[in-house]
Protein backbone atom coordinates (compact mmCIF):
# COMPACT_ATOMS: atom_id res chain seq x y z
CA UNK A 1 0.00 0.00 0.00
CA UNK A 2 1.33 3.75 -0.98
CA UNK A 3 2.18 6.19 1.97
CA UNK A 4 0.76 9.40 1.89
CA UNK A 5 2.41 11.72 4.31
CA UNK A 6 -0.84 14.49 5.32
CA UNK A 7 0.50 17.87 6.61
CA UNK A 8 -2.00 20.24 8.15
CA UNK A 9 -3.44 21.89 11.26
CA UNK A 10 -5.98 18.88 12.67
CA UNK A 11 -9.85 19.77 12.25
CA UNK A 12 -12.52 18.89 10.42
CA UNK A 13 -10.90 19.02 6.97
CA UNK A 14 -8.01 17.18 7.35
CA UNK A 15 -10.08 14.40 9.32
CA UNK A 16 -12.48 14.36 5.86
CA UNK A 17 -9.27 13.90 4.10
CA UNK A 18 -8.10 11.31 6.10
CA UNK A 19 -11.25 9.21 5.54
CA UNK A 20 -11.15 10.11 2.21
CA UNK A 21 -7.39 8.75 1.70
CA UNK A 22 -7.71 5.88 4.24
CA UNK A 23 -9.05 2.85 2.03
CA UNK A 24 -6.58 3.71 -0.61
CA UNK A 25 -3.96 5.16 1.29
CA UNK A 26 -1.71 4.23 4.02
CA UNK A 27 -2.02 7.77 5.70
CA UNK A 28 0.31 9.21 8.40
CA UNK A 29 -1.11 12.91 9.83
CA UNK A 30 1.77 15.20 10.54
CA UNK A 31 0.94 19.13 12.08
CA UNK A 32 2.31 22.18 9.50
CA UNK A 33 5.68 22.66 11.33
CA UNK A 34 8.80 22.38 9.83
CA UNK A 35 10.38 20.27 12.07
CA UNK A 36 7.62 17.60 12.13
CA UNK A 37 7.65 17.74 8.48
CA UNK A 38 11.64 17.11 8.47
CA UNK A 39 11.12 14.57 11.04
CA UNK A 40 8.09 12.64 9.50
CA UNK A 41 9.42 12.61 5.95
CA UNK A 42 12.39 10.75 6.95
CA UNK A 43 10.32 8.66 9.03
CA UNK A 44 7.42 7.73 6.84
CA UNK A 45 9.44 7.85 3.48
CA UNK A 46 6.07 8.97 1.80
CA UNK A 47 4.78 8.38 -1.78
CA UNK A 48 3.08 11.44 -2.08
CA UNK A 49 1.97 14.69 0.11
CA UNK A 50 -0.74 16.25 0.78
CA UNK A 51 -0.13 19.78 1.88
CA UNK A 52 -3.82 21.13 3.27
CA UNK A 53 -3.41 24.73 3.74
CA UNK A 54 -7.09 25.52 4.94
CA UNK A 55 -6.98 26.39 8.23
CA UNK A 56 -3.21 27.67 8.30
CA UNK A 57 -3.41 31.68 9.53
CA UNK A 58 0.21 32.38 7.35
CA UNK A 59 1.71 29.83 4.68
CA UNK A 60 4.95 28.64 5.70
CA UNK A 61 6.96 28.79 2.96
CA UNK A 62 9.81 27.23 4.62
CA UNK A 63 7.83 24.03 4.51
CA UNK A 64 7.11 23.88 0.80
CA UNK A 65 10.83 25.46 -0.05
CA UNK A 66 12.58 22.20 2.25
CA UNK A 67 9.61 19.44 0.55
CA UNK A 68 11.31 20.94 -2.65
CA UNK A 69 14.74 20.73 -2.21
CA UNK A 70 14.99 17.14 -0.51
CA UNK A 71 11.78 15.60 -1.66
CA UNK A 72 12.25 16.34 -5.30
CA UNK A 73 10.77 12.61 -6.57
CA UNK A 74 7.63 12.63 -4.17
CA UNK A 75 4.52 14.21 -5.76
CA UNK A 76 2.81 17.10 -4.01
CA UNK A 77 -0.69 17.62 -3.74
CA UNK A 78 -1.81 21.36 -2.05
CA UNK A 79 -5.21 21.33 -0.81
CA UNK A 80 -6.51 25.12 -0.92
CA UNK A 81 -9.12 27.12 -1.77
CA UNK A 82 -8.88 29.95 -4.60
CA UNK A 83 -8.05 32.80 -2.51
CA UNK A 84 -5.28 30.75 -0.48
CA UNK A 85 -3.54 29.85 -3.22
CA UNK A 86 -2.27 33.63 -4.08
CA UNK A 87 -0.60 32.55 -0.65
CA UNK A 88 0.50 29.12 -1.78
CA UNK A 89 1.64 29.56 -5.95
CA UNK A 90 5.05 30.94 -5.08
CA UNK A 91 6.25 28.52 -3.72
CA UNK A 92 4.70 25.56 -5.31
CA UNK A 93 6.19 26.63 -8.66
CA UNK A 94 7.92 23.18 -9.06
CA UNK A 95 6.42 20.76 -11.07
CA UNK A 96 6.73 18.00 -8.67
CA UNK A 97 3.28 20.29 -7.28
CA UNK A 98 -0.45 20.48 -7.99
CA UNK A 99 -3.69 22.08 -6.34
CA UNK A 100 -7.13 20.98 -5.92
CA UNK A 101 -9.50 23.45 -4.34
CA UNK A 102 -12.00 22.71 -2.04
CA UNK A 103 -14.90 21.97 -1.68
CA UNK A 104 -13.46 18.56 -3.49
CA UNK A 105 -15.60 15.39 -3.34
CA UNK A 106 -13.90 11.92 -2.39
CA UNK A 107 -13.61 10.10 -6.04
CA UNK A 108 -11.78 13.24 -7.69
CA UNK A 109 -9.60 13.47 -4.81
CA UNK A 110 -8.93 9.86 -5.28
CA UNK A 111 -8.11 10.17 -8.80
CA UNK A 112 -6.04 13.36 -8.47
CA UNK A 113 -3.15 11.05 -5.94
CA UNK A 114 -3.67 7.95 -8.45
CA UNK A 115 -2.61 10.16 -11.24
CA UNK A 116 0.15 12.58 -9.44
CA UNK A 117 1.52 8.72 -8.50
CA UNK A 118 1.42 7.92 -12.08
CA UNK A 119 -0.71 4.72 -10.87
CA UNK A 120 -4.44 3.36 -12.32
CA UNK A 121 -6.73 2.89 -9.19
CA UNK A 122 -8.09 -0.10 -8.57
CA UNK A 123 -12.10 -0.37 -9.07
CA UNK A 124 -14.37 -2.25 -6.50
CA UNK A 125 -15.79 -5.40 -7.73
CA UNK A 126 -17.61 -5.12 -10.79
CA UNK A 127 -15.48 -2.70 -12.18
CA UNK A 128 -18.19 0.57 -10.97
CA UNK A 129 -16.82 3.43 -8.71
CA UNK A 130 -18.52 4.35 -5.93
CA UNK A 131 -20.04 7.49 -5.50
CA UNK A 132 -19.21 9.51 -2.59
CA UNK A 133 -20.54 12.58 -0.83
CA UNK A 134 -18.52 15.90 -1.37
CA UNK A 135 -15.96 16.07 1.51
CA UNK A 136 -18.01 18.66 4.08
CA UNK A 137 -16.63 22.01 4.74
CA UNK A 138 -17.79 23.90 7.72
CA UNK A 139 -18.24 27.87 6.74
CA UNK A 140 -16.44 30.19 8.16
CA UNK A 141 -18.22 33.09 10.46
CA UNK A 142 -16.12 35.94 12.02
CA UNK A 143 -17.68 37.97 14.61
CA UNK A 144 -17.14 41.64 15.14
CA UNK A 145 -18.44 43.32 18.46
CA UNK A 146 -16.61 45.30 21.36
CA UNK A 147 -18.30 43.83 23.59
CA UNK A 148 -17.32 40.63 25.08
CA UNK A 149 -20.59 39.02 26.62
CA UNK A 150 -22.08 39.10 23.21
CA UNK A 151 -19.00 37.59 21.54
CA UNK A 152 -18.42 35.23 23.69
CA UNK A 153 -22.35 34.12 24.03
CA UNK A 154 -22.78 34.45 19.84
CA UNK A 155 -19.81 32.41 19.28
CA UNK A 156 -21.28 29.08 21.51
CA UNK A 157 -24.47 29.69 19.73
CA UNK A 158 -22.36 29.63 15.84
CA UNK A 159 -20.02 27.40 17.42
CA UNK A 160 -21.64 23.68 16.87
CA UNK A 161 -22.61 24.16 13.13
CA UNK A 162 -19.65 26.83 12.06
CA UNK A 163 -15.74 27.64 12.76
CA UNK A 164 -16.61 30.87 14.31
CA UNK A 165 -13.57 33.98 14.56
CA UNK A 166 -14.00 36.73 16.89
CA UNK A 167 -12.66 40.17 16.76
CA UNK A 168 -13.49 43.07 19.46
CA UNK A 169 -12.53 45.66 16.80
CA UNK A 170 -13.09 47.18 12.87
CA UNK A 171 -9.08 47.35 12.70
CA UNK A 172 -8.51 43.83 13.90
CA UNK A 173 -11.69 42.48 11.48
CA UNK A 174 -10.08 44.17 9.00
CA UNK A 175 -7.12 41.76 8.97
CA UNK A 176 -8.90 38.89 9.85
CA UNK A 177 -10.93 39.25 6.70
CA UNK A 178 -7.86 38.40 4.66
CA UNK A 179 -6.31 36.05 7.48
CA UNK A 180 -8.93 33.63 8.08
CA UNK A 181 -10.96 34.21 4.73
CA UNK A 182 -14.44 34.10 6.30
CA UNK A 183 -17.44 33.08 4.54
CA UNK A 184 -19.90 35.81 6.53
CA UNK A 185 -19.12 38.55 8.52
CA UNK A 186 -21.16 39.67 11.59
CA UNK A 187 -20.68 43.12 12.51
CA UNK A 188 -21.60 45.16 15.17
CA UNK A 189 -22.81 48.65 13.72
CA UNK A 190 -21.65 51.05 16.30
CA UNK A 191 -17.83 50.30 17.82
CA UNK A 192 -15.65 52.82 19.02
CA UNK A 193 -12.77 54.22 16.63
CA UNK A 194 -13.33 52.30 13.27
CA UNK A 195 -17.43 51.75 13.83
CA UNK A 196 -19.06 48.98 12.01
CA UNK A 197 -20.33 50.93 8.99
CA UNK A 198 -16.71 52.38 8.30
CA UNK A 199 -15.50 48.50 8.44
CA UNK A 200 -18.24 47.58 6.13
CA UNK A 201 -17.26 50.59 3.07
CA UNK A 202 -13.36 49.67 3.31
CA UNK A 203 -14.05 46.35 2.87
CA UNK A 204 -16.26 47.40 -0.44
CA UNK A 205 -13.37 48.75 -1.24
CA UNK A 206 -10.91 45.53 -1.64
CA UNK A 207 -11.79 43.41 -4.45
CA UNK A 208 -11.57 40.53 -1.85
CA UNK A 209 -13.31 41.41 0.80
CA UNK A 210 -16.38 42.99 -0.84
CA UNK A 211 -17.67 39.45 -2.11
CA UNK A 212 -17.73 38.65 1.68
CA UNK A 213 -21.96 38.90 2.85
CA UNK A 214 -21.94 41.00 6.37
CA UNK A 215 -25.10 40.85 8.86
CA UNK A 216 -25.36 44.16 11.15
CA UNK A 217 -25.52 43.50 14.69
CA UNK A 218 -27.05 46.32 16.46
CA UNK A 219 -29.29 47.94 19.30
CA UNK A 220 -30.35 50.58 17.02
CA UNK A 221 -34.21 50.07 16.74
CA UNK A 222 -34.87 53.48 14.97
CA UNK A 223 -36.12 52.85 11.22
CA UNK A 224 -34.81 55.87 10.12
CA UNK A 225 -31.31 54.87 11.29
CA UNK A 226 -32.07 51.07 10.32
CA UNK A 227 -32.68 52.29 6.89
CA UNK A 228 -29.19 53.93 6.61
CA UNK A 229 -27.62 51.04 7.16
CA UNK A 230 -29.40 49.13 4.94
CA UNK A 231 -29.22 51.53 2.44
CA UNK A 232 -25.20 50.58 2.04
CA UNK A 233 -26.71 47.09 1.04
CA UNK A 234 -25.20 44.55 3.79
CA UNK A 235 -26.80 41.34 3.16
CA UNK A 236 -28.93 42.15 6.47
CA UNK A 237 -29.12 43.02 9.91
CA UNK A 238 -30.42 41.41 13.65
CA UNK A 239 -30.80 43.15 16.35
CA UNK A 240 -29.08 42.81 19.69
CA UNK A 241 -29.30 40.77 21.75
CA UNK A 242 -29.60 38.18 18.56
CA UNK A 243 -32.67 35.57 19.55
CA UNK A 244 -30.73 32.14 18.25
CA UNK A 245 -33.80 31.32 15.84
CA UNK A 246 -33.52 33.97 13.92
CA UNK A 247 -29.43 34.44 13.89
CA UNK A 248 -29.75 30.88 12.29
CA UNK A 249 -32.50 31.60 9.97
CA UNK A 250 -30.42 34.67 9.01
CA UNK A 251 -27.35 32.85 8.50
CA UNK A 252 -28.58 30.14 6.69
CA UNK A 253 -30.37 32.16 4.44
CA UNK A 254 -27.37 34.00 3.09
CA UNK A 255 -24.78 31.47 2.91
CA UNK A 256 -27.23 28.96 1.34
């Protein structure tokens, strides 16, 4: 059976991949640090990697530089999404490297190894591949309030169904937006300093972060002020306290 050496920060993706890989696969899980990498290379003496950068805050590219310069036989497979690979291309330049972005369902991730091994895969009996679900992603939510309670009480709401990010200001959501890559932002409306509306236009700004749906959070009960914040076209707004119900039903409805 083929080793397949699987770097990446343990979660819920790199578990999927696992079972994905297992069957086929005689999979050994290493953490994205360049010493366990050095260490389980010469260890597992893999057949192929599988780099998953979802989930890593800043590429390493120390990592991908030393697969590169002492693993240049052993087929690399980076598992990204779009946006992460402008973090990932330069320096998985090499041909010895390919991408798949996720979401990516079992069978083609299958068939991507089989071929970067330059080996046919073998079918189950009768000669018909299974069908598989799509490997499931969890979305990504950050949260953006100055004030704690709510944070911390929104985030164990989001927390069983989502990977949920906090941030207690517009500066610091402002760099989480392009650090963690969220799929929704949940803003608070009025912060101190950078308030949630001024968040909201500089991220319409960035060609990024303006495809990024945001939900107002705020006390602000007024229609006439409601209406100016709406009028910047945010994909909605709760108010605060959010009742769990409807944070859901708003959540759901724009990411799906």
């Amino acid at each position: 059976m083929q080793k397949v050496l699987l770097i990446g920060e343990l979660g819920d993706i790199v578990r999927s991949l696992n079972e994905c890989l297992e069957d086929d696969f005689q999979v050994q899980l290493c953490s994205a640090e360049l010493d366990n990498v050095q260490g389980m290379v010469k260890i597992v003496k893999p057949d192929l990697i599988l780099a998953c950068q979802i989930g890593i805050e800043e590429v390493d590219g120390e990592i991908f530089g030393w697969i590169q310069e002492n693993c240049r036989t052993t087929p690399v497979i980076v598992v990204t999404t779009r946006e992460g690979w402008g973090q990932c291309k330069g320096y998985c330049e090499a041909e010895q490297f390919d991408k798949v972005f996720r979401p990516i369902g079992k069978e083609d991730l299958l068939d991507k190894c089989y071929q970067m091994l330059g080996s046919r895969r073998m079918l189950p009996e009768g000669g018909v591949e299974e069908e598989f679900d799509e490997i499931p992603v969890r979305k990504k939510i950050l949260i953006v309030d100055d004030n704690p309670v709510l944070l911390r009480n929104t985030k164990k709401i989001l927390d069983g169904e989502y990977d949920v990010y906090v941030a207690t200001s517009g500066e610091t959501g402002l760099k989480m937006i392009f650090s963690k890559q969220p799929d929704l932002v949940l803003l608070d409306y009025e912060m101190p300093e950078m308030d949630g509306k001024e968040m909201y236009e500089t991220m319409l700004e960035d060609e990024f972060a303006k495809e990024i749906p945001v939900i107002f959070l705020t006390y602000i009960d007024d229609r006439s002020q409601i209406y100016a914040v709406l009028k910047s076209t945010p994909a909605g707004y709760i108010l605060k306290p959010p009742d769990k119900e409807k944070l859901f039903e708003e959540i759901r409805r724009v990411l799906h």
